[in-house]
Protein backbone atom coordinates (compact mmCIF):
# COMPACT_ATOMS: atom_id res chain seq x y z
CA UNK A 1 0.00 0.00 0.00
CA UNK A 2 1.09 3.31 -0.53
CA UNK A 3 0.73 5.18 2.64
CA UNK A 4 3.03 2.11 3.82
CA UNK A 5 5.55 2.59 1.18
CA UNK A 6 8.95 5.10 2.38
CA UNK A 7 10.50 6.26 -0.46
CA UNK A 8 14.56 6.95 0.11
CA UNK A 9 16.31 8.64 -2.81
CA UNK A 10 20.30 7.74 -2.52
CA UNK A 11 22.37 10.42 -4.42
CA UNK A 12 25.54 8.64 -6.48
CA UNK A 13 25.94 5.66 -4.24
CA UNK A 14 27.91 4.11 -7.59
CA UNK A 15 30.58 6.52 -6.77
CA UNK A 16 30.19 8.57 -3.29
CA UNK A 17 30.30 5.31 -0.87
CA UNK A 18 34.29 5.37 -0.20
CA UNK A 19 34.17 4.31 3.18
CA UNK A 20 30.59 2.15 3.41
CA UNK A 21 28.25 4.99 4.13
CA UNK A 22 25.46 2.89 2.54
CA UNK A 23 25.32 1.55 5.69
CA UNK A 24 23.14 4.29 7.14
CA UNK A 25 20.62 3.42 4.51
CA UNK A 26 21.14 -0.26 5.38
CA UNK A 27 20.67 1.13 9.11
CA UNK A 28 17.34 2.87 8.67
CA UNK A 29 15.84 0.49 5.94
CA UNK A 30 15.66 -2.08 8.84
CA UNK A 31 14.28 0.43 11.18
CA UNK A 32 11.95 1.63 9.06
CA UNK A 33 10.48 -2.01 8.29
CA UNK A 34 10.55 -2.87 12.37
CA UNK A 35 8.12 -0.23 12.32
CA UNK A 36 5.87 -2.05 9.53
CA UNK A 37 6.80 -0.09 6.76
CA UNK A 38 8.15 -1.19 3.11
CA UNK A 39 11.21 0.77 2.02
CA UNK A 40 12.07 1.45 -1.32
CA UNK A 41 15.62 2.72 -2.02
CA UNK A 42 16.38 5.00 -5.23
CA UNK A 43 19.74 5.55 -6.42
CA UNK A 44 20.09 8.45 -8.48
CA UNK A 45 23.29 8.76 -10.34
CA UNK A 46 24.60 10.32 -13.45
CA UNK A 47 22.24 11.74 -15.66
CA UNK A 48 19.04 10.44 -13.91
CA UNK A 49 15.81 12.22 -13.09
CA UNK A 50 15.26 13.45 -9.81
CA UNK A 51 12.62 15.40 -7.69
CA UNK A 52 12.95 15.55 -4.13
CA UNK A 53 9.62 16.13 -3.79
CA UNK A 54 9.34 12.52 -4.35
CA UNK A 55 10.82 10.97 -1.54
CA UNK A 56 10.97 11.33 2.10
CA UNK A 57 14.55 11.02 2.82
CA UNK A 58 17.48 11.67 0.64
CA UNK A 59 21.17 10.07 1.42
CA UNK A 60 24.38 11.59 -0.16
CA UNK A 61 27.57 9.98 0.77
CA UNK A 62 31.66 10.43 0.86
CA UNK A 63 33.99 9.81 -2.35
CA UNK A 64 37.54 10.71 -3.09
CA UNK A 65 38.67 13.84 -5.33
CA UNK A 66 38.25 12.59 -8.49
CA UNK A 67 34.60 11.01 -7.81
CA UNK A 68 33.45 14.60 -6.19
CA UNK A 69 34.94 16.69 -9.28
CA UNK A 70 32.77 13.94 -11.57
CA UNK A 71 29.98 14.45 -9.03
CA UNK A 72 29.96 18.06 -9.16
CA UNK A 73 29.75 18.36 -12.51
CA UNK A 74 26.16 16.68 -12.62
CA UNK A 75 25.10 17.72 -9.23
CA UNK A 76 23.56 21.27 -10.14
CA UNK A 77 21.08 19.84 -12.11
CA UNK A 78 19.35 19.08 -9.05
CA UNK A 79 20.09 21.76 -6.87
CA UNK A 80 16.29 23.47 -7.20
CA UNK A 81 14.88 20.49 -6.51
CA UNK A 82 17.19 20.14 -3.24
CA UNK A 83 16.68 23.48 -1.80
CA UNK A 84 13.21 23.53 -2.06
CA UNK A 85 12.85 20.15 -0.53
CA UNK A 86 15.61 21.34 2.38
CA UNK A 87 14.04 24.58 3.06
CA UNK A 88 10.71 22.77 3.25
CA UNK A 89 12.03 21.25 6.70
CA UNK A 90 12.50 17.26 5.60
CA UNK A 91 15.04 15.14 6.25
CA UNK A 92 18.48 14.76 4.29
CA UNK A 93 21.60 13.05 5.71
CA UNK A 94 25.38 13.69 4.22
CA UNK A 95 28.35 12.54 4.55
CA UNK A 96 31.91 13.60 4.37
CA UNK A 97 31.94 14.41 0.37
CA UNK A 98 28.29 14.88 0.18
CA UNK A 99 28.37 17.32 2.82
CA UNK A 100 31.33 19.06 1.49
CA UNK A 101 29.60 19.48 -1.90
CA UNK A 102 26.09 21.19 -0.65
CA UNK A 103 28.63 24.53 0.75
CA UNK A 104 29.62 27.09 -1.33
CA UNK A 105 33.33 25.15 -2.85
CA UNK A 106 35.91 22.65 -2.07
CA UNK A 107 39.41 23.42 -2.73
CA UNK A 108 41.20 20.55 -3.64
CA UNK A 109 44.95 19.24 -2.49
CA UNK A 110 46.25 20.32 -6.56
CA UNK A 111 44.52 23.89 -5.59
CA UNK A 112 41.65 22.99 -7.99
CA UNK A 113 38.21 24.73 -6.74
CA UNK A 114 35.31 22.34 -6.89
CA UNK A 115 32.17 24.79 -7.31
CA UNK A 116 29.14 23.58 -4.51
CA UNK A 117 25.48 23.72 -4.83
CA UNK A 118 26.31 26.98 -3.06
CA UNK A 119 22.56 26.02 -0.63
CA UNK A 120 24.99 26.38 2.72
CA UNK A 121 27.14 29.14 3.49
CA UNK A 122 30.19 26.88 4.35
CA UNK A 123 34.08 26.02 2.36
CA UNK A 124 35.85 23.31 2.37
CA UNK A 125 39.45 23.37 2.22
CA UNK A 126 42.29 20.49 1.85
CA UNK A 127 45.00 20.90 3.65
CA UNK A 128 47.55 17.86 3.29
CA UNK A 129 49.83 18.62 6.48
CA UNK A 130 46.73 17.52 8.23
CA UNK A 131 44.89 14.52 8.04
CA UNK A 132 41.95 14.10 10.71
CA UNK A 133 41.44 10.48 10.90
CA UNK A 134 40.36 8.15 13.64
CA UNK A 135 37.96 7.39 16.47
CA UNK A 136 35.83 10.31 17.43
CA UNK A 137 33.04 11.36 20.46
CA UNK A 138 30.48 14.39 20.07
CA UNK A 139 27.54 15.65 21.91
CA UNK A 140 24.23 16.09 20.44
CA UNK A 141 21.30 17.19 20.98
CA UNK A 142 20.25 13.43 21.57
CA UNK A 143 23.03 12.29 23.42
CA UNK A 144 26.83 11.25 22.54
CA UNK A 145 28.39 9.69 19.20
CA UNK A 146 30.51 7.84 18.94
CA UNK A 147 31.85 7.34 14.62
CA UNK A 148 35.21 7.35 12.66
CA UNK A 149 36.74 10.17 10.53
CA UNK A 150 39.37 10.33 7.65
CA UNK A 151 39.48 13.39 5.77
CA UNK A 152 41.89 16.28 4.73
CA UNK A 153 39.02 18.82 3.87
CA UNK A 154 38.43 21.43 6.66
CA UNK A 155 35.08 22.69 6.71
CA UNK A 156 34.37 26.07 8.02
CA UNK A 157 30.86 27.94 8.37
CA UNK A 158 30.68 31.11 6.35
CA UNK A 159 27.19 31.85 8.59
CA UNK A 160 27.37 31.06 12.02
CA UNK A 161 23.82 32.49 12.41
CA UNK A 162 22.22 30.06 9.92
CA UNK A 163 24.20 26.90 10.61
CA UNK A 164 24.07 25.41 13.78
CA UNK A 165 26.95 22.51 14.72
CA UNK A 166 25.82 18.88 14.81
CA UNK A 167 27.54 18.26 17.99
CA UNK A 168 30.21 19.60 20.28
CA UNK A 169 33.82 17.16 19.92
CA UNK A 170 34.64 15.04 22.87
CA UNK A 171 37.48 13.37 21.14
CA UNK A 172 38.62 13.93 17.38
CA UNK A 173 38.33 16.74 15.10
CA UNK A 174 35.14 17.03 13.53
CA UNK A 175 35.14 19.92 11.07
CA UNK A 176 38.31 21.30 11.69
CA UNK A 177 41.10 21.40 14.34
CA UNK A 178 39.79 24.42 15.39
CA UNK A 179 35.82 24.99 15.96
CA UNK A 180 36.27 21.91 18.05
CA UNK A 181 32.48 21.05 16.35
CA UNK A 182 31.62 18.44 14.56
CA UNK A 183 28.88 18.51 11.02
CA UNK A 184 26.09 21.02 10.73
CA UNK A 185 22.18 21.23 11.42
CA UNK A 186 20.06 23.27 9.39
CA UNK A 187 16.29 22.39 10.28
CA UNK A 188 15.74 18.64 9.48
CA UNK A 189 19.07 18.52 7.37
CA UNK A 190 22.55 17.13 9.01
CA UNK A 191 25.91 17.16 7.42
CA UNK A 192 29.08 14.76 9.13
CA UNK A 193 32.56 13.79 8.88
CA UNK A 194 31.28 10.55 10.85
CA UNK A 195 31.72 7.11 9.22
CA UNK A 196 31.39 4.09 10.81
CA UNK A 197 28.48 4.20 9.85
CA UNK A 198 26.95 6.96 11.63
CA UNK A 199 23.53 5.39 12.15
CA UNK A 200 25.16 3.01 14.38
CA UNK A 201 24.12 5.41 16.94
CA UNK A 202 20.82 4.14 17.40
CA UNK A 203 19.68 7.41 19.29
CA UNK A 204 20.67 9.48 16.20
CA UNK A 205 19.17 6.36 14.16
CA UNK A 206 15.66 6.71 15.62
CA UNK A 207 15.82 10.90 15.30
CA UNK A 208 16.47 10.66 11.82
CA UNK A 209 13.54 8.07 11.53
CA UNK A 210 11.28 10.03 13.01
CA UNK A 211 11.55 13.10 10.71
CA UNK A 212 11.45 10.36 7.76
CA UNK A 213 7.87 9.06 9.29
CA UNK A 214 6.63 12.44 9.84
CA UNK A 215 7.88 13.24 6.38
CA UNK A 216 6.15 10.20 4.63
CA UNK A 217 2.33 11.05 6.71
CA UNK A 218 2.54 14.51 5.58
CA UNK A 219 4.01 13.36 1.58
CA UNK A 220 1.15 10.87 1.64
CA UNK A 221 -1.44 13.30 2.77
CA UNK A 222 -0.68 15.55 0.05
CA UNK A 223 -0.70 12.94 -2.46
CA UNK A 224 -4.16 11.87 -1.04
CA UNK A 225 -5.47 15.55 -1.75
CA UNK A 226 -3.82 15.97 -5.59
């Protein structure tokens, strides 16, 4: 049935799932059918269709370089679509990479400038004397995390006004080595450096599938109504 049917849109898993962030997806699709509900996972790569209005979660992964210059290239074709469904309050996960790419650029460890979707007011910067990788801790607004990190890029807000941290570092580096703060928030949308995967924290797990519930009553409702 259809009002039983979540529909998860997964942005270039083919080439943005460098360190196994499909996991999350793995993570809530079993949540999501504990709770009695049929999941149905869209990956939308290069060249596809896509309209976020569609779905009631979108995933967006980490890659390497070369896979986020290839990445970035297609990625503005969707950037409307994004936005609207972002500023409309539903939920979107990234990681690494696909967090990176949604801020304004990436400069890259050759000095090449990867152009964003430009929807954050945040950079991204590689810096090669300093690689942030290994175990990390964070507070969050539903309790600690506990992940993995290995990146160069250090991300710094542009807006502190408009972008709120995802947590506060216990241990590790988070963005960068020194905002001591680890992803972003922006209404129902959360950006991380944590692998592992991330939705291993069950309490962040069950937040995100929440807004994906509430999300999918409220999609279905004005499907009901068209």
């Amino acid at each position: 049935m259809a009002d039983k049917l979540i529909k998860i849109a997964y942005l270039y898993e083919d080439l943005m799932n460098t360190y196994g962030d499909s996991g999350d997806v793995k993570i809530l699709r079993f949540l999501l059918r504990r709770e009695g509900y049929d999941v149905q996972v869209d990956n939308v790569s290069l060249g596809d269709e896509f309209n976020a209005d569609d779905y009631d979660f979108v995933f967006f992964g980490g890659g390497q370089d070369f896979e986020q210059t290839v990445v970035a290239k297609d990625l503005p074709r969707h950037r409307e679509t994004l936005n609207k469904y972002i500023q409309a309050g539903n939920p979107m996960l990234t990681i690494c990479g696909g967090y990176q790419l949604m801020g304004t650029y990436y400069k890259t460890v050759s000095g090449t400038t990867i152009k964003g979707l430009d929807i954050f007011p945040l950079h991204t910067v590689f810096k090669a004397d300093k690689r942030m990788i290994g175990d990390t801790r964070y507070q969050t607004e539903w309790g600690e995390v506990k992940a993995f990190e290995n990146h160069s890029g250090q991300t710094y807000f542009d807006n502190t006004d408009m972008l709120h941290p995802l947590g506060e570092m216990i241990e590790g580096y988070g963005n960068n080595p020194q905002d001591k703060v680890e992803g972003m928030r922006y209404r129902n949308f959360i950006g991380s450096y944590s692998h592992g995967p991330l939705l291993k924290n069950v309490n962040v797990a069950n937040a995100i599938m929440k807004q994906i519930i509430q999300r999918h009553k409220k999609r279905t409702q004005e499907t009901a109504k068209a």
